[in-house]
Protein backbone atom coordinates (compact mmCIF):
# COMPACT_ATOMS: atom_id res chain seq x y z
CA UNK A 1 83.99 73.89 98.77
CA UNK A 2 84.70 75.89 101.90
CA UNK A 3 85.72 79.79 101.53
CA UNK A 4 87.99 79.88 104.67
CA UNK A 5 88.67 83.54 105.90
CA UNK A 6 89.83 82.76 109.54
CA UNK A 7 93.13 84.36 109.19
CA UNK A 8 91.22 87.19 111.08
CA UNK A 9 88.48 87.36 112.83
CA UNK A 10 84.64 87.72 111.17
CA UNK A 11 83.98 91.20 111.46
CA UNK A 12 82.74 92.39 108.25
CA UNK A 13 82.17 95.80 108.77
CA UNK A 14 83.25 98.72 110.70
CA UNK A 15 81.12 100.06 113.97
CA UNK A 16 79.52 103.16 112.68
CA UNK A 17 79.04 102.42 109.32
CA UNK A 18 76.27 103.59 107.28
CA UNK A 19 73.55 100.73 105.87
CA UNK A 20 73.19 102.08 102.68
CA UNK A 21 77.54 102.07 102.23
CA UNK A 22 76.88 98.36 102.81
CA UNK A 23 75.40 97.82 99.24
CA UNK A 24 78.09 99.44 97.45
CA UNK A 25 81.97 98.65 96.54
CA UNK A 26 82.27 102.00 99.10
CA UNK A 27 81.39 99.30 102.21
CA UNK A 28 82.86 95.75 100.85
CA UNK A 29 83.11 93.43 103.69
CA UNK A 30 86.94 93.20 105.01
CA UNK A 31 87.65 89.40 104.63
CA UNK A 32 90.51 87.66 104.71
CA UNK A 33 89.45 85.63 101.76
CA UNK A 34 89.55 88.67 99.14
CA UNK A 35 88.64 88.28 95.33
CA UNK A 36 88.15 91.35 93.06
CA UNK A 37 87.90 93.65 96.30
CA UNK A 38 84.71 91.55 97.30
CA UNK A 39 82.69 93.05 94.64
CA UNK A 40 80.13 91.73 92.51
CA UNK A 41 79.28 93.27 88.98
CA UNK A 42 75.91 94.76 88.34
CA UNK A 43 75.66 95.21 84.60
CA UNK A 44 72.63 97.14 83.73
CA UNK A 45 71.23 99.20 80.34
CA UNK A 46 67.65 100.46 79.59
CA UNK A 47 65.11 98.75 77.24
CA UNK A 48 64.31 98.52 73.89
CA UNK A 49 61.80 101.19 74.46
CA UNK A 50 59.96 103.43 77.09
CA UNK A 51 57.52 100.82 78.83
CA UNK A 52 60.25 97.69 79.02
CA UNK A 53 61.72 96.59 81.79
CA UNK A 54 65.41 97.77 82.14
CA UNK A 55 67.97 95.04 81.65
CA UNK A 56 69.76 93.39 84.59
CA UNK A 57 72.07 90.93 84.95
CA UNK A 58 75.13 89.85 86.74
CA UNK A 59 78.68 89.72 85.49
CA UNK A 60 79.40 86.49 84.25
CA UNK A 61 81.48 85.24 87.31
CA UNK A 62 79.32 87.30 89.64
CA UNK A 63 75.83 85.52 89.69
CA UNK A 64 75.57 84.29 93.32
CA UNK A 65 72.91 86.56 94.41
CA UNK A 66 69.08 86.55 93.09
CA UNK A 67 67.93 89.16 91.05
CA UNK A 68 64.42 90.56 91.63
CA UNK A 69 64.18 93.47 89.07
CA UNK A 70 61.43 96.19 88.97
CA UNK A 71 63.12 99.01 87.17
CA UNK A 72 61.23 99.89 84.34
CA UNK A 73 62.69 102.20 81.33
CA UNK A 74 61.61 105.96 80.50
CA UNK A 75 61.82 107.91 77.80
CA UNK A 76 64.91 110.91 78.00
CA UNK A 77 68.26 110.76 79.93
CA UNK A 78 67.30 110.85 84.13
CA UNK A 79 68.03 107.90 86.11
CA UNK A 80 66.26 107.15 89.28
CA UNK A 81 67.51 103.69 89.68
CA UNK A 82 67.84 101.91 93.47
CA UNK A 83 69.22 99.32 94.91
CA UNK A 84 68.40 97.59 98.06
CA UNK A 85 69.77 94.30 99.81
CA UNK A 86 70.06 93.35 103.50
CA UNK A 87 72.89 92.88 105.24
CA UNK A 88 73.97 89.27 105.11
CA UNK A 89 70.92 88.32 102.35
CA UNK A 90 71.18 86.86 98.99
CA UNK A 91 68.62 88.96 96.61
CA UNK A 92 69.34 92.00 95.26
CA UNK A 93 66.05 94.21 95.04
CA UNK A 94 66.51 96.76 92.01
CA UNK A 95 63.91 99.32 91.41
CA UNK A 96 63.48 102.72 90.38
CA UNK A 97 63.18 103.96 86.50
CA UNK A 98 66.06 104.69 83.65
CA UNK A 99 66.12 106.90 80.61
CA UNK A 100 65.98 104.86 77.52
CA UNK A 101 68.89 107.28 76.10
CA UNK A 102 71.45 106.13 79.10
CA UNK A 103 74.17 104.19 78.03
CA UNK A 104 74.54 101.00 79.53
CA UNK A 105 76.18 100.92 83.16
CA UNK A 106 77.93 98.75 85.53
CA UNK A 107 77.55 99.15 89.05
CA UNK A 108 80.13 97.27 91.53
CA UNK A 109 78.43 96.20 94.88
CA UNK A 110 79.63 94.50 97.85
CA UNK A 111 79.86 90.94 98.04
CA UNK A 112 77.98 90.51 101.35
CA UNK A 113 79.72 87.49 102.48
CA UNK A 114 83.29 87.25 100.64
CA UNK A 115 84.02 83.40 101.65
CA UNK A 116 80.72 82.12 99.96
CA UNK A 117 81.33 84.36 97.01
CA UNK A 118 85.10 83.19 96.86
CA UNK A 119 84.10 79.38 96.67
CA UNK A 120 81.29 80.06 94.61
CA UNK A 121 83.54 81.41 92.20
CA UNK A 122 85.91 78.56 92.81
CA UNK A 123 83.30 75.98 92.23
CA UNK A 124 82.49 78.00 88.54
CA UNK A 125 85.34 77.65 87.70
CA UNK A 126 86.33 73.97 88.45
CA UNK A 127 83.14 72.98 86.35
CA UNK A 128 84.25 75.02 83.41
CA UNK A 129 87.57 73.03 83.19
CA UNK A 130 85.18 69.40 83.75
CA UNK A 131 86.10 68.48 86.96
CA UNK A 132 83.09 67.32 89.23
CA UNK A 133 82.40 68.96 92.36
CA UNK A 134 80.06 67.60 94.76
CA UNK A 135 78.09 69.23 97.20
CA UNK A 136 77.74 73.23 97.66
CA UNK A 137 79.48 76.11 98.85
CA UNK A 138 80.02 77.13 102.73
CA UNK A 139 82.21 79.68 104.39
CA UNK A 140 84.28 79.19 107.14
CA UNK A 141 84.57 82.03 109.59
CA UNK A 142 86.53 82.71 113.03
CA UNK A 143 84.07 83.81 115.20
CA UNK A 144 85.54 87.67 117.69
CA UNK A 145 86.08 86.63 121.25
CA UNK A 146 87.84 88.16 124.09
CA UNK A 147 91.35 86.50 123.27
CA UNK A 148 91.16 88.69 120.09
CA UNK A 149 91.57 92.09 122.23
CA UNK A 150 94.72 93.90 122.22
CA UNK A 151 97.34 91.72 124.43
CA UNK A 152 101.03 92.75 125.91
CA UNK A 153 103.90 92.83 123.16
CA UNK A 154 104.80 89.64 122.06
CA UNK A 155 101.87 87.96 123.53
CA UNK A 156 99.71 87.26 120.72
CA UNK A 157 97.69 84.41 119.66
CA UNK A 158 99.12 81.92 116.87
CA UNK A 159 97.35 81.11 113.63
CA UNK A 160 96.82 77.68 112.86
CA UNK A 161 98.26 75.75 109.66
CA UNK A 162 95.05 74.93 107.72
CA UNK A 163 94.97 70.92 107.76
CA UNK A 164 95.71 69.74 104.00
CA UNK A 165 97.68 69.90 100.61
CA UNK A 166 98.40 73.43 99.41
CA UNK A 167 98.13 72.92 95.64
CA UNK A 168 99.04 76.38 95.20
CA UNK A 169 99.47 79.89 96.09
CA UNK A 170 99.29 83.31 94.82
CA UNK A 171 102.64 85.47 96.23
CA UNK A 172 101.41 89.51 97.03
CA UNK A 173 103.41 92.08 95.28
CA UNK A 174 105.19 94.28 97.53
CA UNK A 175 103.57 96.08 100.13
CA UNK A 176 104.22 99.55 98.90
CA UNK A 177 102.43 98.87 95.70
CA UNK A 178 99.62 98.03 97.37
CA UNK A 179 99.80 101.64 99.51
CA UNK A 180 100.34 103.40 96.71
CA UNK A 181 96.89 101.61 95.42
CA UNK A 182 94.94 102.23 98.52
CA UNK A 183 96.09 106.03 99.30
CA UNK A 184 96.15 107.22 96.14
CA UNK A 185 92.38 105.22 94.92
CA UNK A 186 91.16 105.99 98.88
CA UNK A 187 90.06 102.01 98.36
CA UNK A 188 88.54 100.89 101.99
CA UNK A 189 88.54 97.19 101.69
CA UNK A 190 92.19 97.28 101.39
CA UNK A 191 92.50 100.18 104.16
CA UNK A 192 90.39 97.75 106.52
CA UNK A 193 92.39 94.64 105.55
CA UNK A 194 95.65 96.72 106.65
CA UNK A 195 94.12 96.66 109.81
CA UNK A 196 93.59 93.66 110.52
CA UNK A 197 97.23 92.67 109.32
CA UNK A 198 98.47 95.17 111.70
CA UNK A 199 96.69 92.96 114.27
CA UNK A 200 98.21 90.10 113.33
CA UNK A 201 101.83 91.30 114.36
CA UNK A 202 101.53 90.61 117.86
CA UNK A 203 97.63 89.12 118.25
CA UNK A 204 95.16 87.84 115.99
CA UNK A 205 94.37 89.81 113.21
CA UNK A 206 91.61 91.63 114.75
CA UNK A 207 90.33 95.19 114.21
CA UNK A 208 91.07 96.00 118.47
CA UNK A 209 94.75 94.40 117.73
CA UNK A 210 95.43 96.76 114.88
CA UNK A 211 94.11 99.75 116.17
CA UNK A 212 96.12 99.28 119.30
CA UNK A 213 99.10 99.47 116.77
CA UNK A 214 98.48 102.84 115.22
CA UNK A 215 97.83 103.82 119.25
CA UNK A 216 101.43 102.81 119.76
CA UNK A 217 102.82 104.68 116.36
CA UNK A 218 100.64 107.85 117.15
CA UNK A 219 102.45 107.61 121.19
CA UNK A 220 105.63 107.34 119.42
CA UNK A 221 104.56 110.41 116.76
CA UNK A 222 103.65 112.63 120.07
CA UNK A 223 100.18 112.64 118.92
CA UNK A 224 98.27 113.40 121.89
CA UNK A 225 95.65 110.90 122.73
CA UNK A 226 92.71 113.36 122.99
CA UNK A 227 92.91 114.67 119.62
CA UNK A 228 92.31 111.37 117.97
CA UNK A 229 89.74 108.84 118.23
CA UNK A 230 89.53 105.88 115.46
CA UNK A 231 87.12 103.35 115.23
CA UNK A 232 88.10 101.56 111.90
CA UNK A 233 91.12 101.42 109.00
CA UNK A 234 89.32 103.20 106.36
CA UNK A 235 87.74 106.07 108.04
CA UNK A 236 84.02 104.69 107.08
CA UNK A 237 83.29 105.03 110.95
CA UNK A 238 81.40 108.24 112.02
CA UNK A 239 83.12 107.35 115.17
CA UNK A 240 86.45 108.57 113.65
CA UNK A 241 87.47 111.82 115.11
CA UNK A 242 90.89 113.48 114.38
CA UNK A 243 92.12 117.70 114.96
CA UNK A 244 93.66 119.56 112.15
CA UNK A 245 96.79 120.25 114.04
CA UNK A 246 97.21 116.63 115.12
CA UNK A 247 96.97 115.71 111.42
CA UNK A 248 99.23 119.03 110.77
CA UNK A 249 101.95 117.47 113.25
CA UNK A 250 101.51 113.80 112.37
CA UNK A 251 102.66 114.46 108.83
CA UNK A 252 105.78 116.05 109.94
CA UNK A 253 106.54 113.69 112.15
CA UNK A 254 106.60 111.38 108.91
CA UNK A 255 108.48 113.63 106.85
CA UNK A 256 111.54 113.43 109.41
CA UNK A 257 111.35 109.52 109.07
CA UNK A 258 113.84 106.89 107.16
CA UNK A 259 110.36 106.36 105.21
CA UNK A 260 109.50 109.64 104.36
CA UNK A 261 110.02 109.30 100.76
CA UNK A 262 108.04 105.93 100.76
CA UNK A 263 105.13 106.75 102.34
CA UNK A 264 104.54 110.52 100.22
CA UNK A 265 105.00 108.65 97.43
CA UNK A 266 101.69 106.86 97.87
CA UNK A 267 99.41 109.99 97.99
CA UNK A 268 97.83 111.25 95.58
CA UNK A 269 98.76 114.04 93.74
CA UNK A 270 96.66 116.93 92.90
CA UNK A 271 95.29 117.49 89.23
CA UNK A 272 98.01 114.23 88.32
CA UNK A 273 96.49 111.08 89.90
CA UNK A 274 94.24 109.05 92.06
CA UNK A 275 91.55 111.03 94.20
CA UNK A 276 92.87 114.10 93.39
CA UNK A 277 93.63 113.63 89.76
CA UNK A 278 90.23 116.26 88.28
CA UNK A 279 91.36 118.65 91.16
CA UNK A 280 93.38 121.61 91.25
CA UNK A 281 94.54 121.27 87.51
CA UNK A 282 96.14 123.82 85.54
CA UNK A 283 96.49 126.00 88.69
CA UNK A 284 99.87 126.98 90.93
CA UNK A 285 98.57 123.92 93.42
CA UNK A 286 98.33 121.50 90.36
């Protein structure tokens, strides 16, 4: 079983990402193969008593990667627990030490390589309904090269028709509900997928391609070019560099657009909802 994310180019991450925003559902690889927001389950809960080891285990679909635990439980409420895993690896290290009076805890991390974790899934769940699979589970990925950099209007590359017999499809819900999702929960995976569907409007789906459409949108907004600098969809990047009174100008720009209406009704809204839902509440700015 092949997971096949060559819609857009493999480029996982962001430049200027941090390592340790890799492990967590924070830095999920953007993929376009995409199953529960690349993330993997970590389900975890103390011992029996102070001296046991603390209880690991995956979520039931979720147990692709090798678990080598060395958290042990401690007596009170303090929880010193780490995780580590390397970029592109398949064991999860956990380690550290958690208070026997913690309640039990799930922690989401990324799925380091969504197209293997896709068909591994896929391959789960063909065997659950009986039918045989042979063989393993491989990704397919489309390797970044030059003809994936930003090209003239209308000059883009064309994706190819996987060869085969679709047997079925899953149709997207609108594409406002999924902005309203990703401003208001600040989710980066679907931020960085954005991207790279930007880039497939007149290219290739790459990260270059899309940011070279919000270049053209922030020309059009009047936004001068040095008081911006973006290096990703999500703002993960430490390269991302943007001046209060470009942001201050950009957002009237969009309030004296057709889409006004549609596009402030995807942020969040202080002490109601999303990121902002525990802030500001019961005050004049709630």
């Amino acid at each position: 079983i092949y997971g096949d994310d060559q819609l857009f180019p493999h480029e996982p991450w962001g430049p200027g990402w941090n390592q340790d925003d890799l492990i967590y559902r924070s830095g999920a690889p953007a993929s376009a193969l995409v199953v529960n927001s690349n993330e993997v389950m970590l389900e975890i809960s103390p011992g029996e008593k102070p001296g046991d080891p603390v209880r690991a285990a995956w979520r039931e679909d979720d147990a692709y990667y090798q678990m080598r635990n060395e958290a042990m439980t401690v007596e009170g409420d303090k929880d010193t627990l780490r995780i580590e895993v390397l970029p592109g690896g398949e064991a999860v290290r956990l380690y550290g030490t958690l208070g026997a009076a913690m309640r039990p805890q799930g922690i989401p991390m990324a799925a380091n390589d969504p197209g293997t974790v896709a068909a591994f899934r896929f391959q789960r769940l063909l065997r659950e309904r009986d039918i045989e699979v042979a063989g393993g589970v491989l990704p397919r990925h489309r390797q970044l090269t030059l003809a994936d950099e930003p090209k003239t209007r209308g000059e883009g590359s064309a994706t190819e028709t996987p060869a085969g017999t679709e047997i079925g499809r899953l149709l997207p819900p609108p594409l406002i509900d999924d902005l309203r999702f990703l401003n208001k929960q600040s989710q980066n995976l679907h931020a960085e997928v954005l991207l790279r569907r930007l880039g497939m409007i007149d290219g290739g789906g790459s990260r270059v391609e899309g940011l070279a459409v919000i270049e053209a949108m922030l020309d059009e907004a009047g936004a001068d070019r040095g008081t911006w600098d973006l290096s990703d969809g999500s703002g993960m990047s430490t390269y991302n560099r943007v001046t209060p009174r470009m942001v201050a100008r950009f957002l009237r720009w969009t309030s004296q657009q057709p889409w006004s209406e549609g596009f402030r009704s995807t942020l969040a809204v202080g002490g109601v909802d999303g990121t902002l839902s525990r802030r500001f509440p019961d005050t004049p700015l709630q």
